[in-house]
Protein backbone atom coordinates (compact mmCIF):
# COMPACT_ATOMS: atom_id res chain seq x y z
CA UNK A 1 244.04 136.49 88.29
CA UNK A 2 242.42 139.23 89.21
CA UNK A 3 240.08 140.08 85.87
CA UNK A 4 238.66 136.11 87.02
CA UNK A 5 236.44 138.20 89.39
CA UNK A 6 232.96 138.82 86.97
CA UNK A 7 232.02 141.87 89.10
CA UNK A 8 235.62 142.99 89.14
CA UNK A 9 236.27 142.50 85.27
CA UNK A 10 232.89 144.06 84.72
CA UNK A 11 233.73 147.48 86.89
CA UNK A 12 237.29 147.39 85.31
CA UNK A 13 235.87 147.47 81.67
CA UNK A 14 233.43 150.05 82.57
CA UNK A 15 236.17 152.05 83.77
CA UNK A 16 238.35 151.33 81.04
CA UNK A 17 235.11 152.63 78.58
CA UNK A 18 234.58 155.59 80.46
CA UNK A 19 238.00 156.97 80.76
CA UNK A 20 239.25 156.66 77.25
CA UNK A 21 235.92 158.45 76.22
CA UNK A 22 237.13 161.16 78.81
CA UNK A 23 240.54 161.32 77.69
CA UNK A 24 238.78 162.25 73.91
CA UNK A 25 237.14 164.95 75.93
CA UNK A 26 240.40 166.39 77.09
CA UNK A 27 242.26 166.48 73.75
CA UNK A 28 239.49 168.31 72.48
CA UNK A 29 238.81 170.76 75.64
CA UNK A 30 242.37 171.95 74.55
CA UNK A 31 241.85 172.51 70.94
CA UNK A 32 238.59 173.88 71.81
CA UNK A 33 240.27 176.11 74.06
CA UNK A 34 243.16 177.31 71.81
CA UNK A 35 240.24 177.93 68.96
CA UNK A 36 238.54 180.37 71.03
CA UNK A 37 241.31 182.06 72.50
CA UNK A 38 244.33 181.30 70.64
CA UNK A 39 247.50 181.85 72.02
CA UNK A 40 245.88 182.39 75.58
CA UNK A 41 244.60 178.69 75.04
CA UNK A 42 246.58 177.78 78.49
CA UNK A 43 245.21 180.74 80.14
CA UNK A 44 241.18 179.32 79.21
CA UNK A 45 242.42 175.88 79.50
CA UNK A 46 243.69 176.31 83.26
CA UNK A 47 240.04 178.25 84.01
CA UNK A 48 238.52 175.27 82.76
CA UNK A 49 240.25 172.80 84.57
CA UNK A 50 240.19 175.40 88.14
CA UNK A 51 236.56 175.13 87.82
CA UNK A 52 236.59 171.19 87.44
CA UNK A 53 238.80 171.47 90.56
CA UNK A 54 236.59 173.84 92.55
CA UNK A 55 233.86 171.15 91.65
CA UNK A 56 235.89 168.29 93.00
CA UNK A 57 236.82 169.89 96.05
CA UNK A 58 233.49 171.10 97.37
CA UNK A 59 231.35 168.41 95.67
CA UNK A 60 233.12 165.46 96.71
CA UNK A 61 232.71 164.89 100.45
CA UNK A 62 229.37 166.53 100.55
CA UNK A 63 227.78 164.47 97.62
CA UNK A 64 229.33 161.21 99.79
CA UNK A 65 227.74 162.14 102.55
CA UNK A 66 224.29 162.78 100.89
CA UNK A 67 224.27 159.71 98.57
CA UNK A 68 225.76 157.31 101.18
CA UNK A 69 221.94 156.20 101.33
CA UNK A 70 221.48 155.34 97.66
CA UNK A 71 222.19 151.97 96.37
CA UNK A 72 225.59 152.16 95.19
CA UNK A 73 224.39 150.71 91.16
CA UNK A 74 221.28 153.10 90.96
CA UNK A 75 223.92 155.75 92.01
CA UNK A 76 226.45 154.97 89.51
CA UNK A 77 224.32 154.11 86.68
CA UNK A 78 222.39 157.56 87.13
CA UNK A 79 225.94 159.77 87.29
CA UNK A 80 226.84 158.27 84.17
CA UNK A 81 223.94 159.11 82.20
CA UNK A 82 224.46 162.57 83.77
CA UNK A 83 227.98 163.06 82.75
CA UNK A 84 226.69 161.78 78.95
CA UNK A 85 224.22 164.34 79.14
CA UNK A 86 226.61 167.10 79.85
CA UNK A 87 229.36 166.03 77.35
CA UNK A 88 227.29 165.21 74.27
CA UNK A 89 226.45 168.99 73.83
CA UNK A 90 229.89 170.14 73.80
CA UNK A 91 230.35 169.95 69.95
CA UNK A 92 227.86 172.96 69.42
CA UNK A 93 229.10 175.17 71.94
CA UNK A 94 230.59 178.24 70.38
CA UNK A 95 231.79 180.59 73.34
CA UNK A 96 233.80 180.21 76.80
CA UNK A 97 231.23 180.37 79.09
CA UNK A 98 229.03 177.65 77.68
CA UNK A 99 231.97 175.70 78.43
CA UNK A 100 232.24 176.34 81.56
CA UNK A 101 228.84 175.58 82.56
CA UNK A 102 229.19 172.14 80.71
CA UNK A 103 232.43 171.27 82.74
CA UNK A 104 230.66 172.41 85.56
CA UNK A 105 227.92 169.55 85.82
CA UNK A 106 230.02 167.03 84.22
CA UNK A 107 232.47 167.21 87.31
CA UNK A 108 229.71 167.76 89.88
CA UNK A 109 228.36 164.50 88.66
CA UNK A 110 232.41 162.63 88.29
CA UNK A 111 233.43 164.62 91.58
CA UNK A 112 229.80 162.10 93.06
CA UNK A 113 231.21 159.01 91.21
CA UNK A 114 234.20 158.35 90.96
CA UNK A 115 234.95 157.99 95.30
CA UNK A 116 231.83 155.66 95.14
CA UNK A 117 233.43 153.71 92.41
CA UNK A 118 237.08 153.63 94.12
CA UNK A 119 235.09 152.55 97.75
CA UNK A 120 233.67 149.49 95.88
CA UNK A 121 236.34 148.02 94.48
CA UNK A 122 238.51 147.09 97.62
CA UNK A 123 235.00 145.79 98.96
CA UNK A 124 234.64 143.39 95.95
CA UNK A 125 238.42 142.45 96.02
CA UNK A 126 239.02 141.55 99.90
CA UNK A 127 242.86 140.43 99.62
CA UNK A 128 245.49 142.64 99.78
CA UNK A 129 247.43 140.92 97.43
CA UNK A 130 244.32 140.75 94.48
CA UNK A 131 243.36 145.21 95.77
CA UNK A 132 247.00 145.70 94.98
CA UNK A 133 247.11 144.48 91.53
CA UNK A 134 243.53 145.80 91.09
CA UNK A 135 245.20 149.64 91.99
CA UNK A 136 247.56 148.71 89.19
CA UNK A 137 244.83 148.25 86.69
CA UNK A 138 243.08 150.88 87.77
CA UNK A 139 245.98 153.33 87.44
CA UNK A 140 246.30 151.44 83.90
CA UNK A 141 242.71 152.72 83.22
CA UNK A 142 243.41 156.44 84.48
CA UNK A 143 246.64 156.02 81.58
CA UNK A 144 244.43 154.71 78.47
CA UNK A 145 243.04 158.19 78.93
CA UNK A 146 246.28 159.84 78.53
CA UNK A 147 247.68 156.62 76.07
CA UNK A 148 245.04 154.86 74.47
CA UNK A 149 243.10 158.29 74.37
CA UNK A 150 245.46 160.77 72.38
CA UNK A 151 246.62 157.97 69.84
CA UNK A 152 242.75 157.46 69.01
CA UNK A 153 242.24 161.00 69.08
CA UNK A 154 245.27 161.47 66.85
CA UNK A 155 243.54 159.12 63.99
CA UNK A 156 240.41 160.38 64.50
CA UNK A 157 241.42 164.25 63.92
CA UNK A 158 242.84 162.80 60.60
CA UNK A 159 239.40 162.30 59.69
CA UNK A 160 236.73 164.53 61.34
CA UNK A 161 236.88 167.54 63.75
CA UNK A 162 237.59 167.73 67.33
CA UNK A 163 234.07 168.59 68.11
CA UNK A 164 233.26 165.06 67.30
CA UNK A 165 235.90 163.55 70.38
CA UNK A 166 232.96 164.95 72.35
CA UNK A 167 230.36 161.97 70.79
CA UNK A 168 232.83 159.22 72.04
CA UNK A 169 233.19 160.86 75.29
CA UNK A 170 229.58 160.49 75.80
CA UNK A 171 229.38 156.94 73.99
CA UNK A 172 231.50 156.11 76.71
CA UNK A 173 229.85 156.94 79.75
CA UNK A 174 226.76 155.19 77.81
CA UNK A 175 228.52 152.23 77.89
CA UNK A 176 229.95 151.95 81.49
CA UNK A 177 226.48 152.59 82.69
CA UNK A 178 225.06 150.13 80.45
CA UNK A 179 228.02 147.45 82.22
CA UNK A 180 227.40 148.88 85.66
CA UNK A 181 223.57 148.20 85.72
CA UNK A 182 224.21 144.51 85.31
CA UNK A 183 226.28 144.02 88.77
CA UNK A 184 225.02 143.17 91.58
CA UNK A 185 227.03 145.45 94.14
CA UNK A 186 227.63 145.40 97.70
CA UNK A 187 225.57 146.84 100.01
CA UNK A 188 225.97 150.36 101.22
CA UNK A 189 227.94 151.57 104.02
CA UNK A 190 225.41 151.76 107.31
CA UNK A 191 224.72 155.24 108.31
CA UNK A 192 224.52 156.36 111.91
CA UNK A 193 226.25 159.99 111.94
CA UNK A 194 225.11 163.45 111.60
CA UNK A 195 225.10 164.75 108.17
CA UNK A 196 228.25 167.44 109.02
CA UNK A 197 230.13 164.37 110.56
CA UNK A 198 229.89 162.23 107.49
CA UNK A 199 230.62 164.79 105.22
CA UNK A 200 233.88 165.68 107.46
CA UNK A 201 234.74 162.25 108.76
CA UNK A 202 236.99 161.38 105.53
CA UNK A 203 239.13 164.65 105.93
CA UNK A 204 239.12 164.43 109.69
CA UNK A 205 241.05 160.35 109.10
CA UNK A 206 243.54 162.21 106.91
CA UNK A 207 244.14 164.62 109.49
CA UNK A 208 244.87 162.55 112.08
CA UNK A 209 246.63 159.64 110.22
CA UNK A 210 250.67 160.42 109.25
CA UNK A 211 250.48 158.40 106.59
CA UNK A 212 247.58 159.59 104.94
CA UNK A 213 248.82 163.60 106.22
CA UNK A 214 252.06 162.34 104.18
CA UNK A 215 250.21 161.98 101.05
CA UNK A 216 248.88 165.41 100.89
CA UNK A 217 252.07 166.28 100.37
CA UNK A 218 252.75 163.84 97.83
CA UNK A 219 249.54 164.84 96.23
CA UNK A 220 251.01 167.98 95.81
CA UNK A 221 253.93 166.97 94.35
CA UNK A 222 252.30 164.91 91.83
CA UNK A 223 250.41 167.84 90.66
CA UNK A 224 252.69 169.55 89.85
CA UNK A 225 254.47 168.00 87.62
CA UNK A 226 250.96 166.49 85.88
CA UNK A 227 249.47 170.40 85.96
CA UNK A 228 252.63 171.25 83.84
CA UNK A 229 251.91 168.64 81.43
CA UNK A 230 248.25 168.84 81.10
CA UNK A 231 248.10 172.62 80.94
CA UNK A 232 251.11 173.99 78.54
CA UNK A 233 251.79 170.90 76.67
CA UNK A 234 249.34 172.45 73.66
CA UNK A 235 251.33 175.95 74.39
CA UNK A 236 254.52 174.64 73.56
CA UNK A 237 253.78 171.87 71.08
CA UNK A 238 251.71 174.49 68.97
CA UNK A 239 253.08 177.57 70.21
CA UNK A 240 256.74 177.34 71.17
CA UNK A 241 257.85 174.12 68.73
CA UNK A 242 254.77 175.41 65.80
CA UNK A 243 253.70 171.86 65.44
CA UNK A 244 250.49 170.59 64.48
CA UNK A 245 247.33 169.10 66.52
CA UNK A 246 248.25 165.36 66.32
CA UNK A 247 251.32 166.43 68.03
CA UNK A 248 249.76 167.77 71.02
CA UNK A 249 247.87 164.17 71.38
CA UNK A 250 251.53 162.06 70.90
CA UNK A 251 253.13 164.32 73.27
CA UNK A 252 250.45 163.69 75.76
CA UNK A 253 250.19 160.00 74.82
CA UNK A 254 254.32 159.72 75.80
CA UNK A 255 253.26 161.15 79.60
CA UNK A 256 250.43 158.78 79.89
CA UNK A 257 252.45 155.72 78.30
CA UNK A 258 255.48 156.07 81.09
CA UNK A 259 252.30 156.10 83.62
CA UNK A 260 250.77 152.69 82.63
CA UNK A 261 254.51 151.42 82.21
CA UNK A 262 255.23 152.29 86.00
CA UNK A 263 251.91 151.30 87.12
CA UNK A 264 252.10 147.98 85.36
CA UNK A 265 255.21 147.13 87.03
CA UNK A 266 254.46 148.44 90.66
CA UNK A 267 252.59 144.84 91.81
CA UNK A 268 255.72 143.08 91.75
CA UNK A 269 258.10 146.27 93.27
CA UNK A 270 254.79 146.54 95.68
CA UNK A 271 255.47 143.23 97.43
CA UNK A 272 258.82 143.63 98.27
CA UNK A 273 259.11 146.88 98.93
CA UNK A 274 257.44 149.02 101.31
CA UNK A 275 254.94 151.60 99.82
CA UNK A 276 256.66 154.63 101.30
CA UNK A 277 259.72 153.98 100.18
CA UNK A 278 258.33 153.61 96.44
CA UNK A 279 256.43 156.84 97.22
CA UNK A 280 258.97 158.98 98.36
CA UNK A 281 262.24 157.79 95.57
CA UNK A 282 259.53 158.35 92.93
CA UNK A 283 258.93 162.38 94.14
CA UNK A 284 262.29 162.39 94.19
CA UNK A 285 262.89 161.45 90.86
CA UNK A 286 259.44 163.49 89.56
CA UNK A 287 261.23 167.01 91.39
CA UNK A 288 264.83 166.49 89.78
CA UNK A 289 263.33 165.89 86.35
CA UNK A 290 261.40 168.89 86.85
CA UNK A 291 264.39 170.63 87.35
CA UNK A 292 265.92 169.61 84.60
CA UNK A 293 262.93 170.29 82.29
CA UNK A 294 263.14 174.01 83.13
CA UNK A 295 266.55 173.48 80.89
CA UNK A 296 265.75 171.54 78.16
CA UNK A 297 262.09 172.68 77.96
CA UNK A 298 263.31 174.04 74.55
CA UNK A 299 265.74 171.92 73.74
CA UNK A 300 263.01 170.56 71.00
CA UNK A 301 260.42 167.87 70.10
CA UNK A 302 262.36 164.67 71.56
CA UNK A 303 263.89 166.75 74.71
CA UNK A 304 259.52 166.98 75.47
CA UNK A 305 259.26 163.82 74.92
CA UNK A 306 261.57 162.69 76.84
CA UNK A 307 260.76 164.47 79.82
CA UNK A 308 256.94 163.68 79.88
CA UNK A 309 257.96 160.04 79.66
CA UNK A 310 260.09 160.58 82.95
CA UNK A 311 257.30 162.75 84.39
CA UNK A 312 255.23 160.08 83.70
CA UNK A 313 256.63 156.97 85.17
CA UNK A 314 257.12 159.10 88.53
CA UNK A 315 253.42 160.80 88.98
CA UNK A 316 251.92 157.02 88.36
CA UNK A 317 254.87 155.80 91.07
CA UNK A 318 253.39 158.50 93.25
CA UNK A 319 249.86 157.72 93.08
CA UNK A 320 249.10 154.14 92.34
CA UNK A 321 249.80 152.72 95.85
CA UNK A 322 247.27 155.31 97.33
CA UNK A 323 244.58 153.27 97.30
CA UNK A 324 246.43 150.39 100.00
CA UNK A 325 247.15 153.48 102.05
CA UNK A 326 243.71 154.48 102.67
CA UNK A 327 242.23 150.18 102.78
CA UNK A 328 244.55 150.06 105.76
CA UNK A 329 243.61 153.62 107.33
CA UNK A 330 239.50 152.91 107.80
CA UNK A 331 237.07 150.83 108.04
CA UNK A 332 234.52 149.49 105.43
CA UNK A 333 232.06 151.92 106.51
CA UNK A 334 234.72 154.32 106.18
CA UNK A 335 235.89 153.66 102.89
CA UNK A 336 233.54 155.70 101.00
CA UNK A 337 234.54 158.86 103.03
CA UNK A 338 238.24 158.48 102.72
CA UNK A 339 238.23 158.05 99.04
CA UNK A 340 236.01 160.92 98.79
CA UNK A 341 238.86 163.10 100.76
CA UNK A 342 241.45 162.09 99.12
CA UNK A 343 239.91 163.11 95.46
CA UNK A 344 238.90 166.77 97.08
CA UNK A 345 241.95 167.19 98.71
CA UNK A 346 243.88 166.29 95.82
CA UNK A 347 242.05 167.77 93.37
CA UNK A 348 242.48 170.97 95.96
CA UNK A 349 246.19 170.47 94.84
CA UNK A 350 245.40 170.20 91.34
CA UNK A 351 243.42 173.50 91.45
CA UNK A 352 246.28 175.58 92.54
CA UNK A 353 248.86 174.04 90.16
CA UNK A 354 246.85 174.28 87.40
CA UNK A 355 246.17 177.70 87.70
CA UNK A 356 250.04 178.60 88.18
CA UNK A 357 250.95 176.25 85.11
CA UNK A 358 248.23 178.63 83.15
CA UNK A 359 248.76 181.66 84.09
CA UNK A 360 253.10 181.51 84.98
CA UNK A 361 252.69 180.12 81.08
CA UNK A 362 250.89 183.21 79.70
CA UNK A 363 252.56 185.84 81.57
CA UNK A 364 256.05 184.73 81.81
CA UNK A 365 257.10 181.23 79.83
CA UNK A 366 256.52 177.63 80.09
CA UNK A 367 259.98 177.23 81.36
CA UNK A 368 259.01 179.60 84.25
CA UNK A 369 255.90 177.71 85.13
CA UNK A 370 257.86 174.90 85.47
CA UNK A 371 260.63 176.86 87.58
CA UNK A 372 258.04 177.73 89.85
CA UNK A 373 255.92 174.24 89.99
CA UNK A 374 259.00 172.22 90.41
CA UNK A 375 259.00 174.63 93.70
CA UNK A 376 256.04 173.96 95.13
CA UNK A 377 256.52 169.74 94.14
CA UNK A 378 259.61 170.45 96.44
CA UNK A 379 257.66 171.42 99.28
CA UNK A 380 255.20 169.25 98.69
CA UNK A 381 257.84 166.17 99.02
CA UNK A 382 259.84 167.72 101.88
CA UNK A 383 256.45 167.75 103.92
CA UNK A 384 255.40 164.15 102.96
CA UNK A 385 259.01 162.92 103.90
CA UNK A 386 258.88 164.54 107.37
CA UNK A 387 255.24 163.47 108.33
CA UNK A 388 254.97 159.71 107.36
CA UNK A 389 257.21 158.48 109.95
CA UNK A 390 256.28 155.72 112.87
CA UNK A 391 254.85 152.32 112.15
CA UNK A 392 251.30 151.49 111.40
CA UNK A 393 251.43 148.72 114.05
CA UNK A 394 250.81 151.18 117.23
CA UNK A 395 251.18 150.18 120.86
CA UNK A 396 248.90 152.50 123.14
CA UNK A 397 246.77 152.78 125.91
CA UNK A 398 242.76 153.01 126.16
CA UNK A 399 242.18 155.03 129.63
CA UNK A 400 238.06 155.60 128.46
CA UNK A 401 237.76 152.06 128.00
CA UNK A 402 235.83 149.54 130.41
CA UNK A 403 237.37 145.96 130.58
CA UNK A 404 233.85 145.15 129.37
CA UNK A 405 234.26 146.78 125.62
CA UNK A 406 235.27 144.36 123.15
CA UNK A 407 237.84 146.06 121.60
CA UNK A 408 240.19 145.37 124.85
CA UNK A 409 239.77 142.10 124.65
CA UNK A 410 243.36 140.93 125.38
CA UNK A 411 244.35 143.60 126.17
CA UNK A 412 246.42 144.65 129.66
CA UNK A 413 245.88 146.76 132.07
CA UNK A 414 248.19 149.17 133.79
CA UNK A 415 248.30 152.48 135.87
CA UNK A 416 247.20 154.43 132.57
CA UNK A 417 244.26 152.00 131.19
CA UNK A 418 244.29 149.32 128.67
CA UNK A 419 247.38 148.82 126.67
CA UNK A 420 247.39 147.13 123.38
CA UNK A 421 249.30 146.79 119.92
CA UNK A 422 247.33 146.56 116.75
CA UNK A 423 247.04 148.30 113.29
CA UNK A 424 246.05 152.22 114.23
CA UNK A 425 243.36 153.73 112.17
CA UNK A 426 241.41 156.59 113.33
CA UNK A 427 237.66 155.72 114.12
CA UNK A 428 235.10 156.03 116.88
CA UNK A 429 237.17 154.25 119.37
CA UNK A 430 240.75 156.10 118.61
CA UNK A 431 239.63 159.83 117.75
CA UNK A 432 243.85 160.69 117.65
CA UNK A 433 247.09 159.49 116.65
CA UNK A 434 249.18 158.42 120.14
CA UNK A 435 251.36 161.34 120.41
CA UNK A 436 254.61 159.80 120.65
CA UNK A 437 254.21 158.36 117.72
């Protein structure tokens, strides 16, 4: 079992704690939102979340590259405090821009911690078989915030204002650090590139690597459908139905309950069948219910519900087996630097879905943001479908190499070097995917 690992069950409680104090935080950035602006509450809400996505983006690789020298507990214990720090004076902010600023440092500091978080974990769980179930929790984790989360926040609201979601955001960032600082973690990654390299070297492997190319496009997809809901769910629960706050948290509590659902069963579907075909049949599946939401968008309270449960399962179908894609694609050393990527490129996909789903919303309808996202999760699958093709397993031919280096050990020679078969990730010794493949 997976939770027997102390250091693992330790991290995955921390996690837990931190994320369903963050999923508080985003119940109440959207009633905060619609009580300053009203009925432009999407509009301020997808501003918001662009500038958390500008601050994942930029911050990501570049804080990996900096910190990669820190101990990886004194660096996750001191983000933590940081992001309590920025979220406990939420509850007395009283205009827009204070928010902003707020946001602003707490993602600078979660945009720095959570790639050094993801890097550990496959680190501290070395078997495929124990990472893959670990992904599952993990994605189980990201859902309490959008499960666990909104039903809390639903009882809560019953009893005090929003403002006061912000206190057990920060309670809960107090309390993973308080978990984290008792591990003993592995060492850091060794450090022998420039600073530019390392802060490039994560988005340079996804370049180069179909599979990892593939899930850009996936990424994409995902986003849009998740923008859709996270954005104009308290636009057409409050605005378009007239229903009350609660309602907002239970309609985002059905999208983040068909997440954990798919991501609790993926270990088993996982070992049987191969991760790009799970991928792929789940955008599928995310794009046609898409579709079909931009019809029954206001068909009423159950047709909603319905549909986030559906856009649920699929985005957690997408994204859960991420994490074995990019274990297989690097190195240990390298590990830090692709997770980094793939949370700035990603988040690069949430920031321009988000702002469509906020300002298609406003300006037209939520049925035409979701017209228009279901789009773009189109092209987003078509790409992904076309790149990740060829096997992982690569035959090819070293022509730099001396018979000397160790990495041709075994390898044979012929007219255009050394030829060998092995597991192709991009690294210091294969700068490019073989063409042919």
């Amino acid at each position: 079992m997976v939770l027997g690992d102390r250091v693992y069950r330790r991290l995955f409680t921390a996690q837990v704690v931190a994320l369903v104090g963050t999923g508080l935080a985003t119940v109440a950035l959207g009633l905060l939102a619609y009580e300053l602006a009203g009925v432009d509450a999407g509009v301020v809400l997808a501003g918001l979340l662009a500038v958390k996505m500008v601050a994942n983006v930029v911050v990501a690789p570049l804080a990996t590259a900096v910190v990669d020298r820190v101990p990886r507990r004194t660096l996750l214990v001191s983000l933590d405090l940081v992001r309590c720090a920025s979220v406990v004076v939420l509850p007395w902010v009283d205009a827009v821009w204070q928010v902003v600023v707020l946001v602003a440092v707490l993602q600078v500091a979660s945009a720095a911690f959570t790639p050094a978080f993801q890097a550990v974990i496959p680190l501290v769980l070395t078997e495929e078989r124990e990472y893959t179930r670990a992904l599952s929790l993990s994605r189980v984790a990201y859902d309490l915030e959008s499960v666990v989360s909104p039903v809390l926040a639903a009882g809560l609201l019953t009893v005090i204002g929003f403002s006061w979601l912000f206190v057990g955001t920060a309670l809960g960032f107090l309390v993973s650090a308080a978990l984290v600082v008792t591990l003993t973690l592995p060492g850091r990654a060794s450090v022998r590139a420039s600073l530019s390299e390392r802060v490039f070297r994560g988005v340079r492997v996804f370049v180069f690597t179909p599979r990892l190319r593939a899930q850009l496009g996936l990424n994409l997809a995902a986003a849009a459908g998740g923008a859709m809901v996270l954005v104009n769910t308290v636009v057409v629960v409050r605005g378009d139905l007239g229903l009350g706050q609660t309602s907002v948290a239970v309609a985002l509590g059905v999208f983040g309950a068909g997440s954990m659902s798919a991501a609790l069963l993926l270990p088993r579907v996982l070992d049987r069948v191969p991760d790009r075909v799970v991928m792929v049949r789940a955008g599928v599946a995310l794009v046609i219910a898409m579709a079909v939401g931009v019809v029954l968008l206001s068909a009423g309270w159950w047709a909603l519900l319905g549909l986030w449960l559906v856009f649920g399962v699929a985005y957690s179908a997408v994204l859960t087996p991420v994490g074995r894609l990019i274990r297989v694609s690097g190195s240990a050393d390298d590990l830090p630097a692709l997770f980094a990527a793939q949370y700035a490129l990603s988040h690069a996909a949430w920031l321009v879905t988000y702002v469509l789903a906020g300002v298609l919303g406003a300006v037209l309808s939520p049925a035409a943001a979701l017209g228009c996202l279901t789009v773009v999760a189109a092209v987003g699958l078509f790409y992904g479908v076309r790149v990740w093709r060829g096997a992982d397993v690569v035959e090819h031919v070293h022509a730099d190499l001396s018979g000397g280096h160790p990495h041709v050990a075994g390898a044979t020679w012929c007219a255009e070097g050394w030829r060998h078969t092995h597991r192709y990730v991009i690294d210091g010794t294969h700068r490019r995917w073989p063409a042919r493949v």
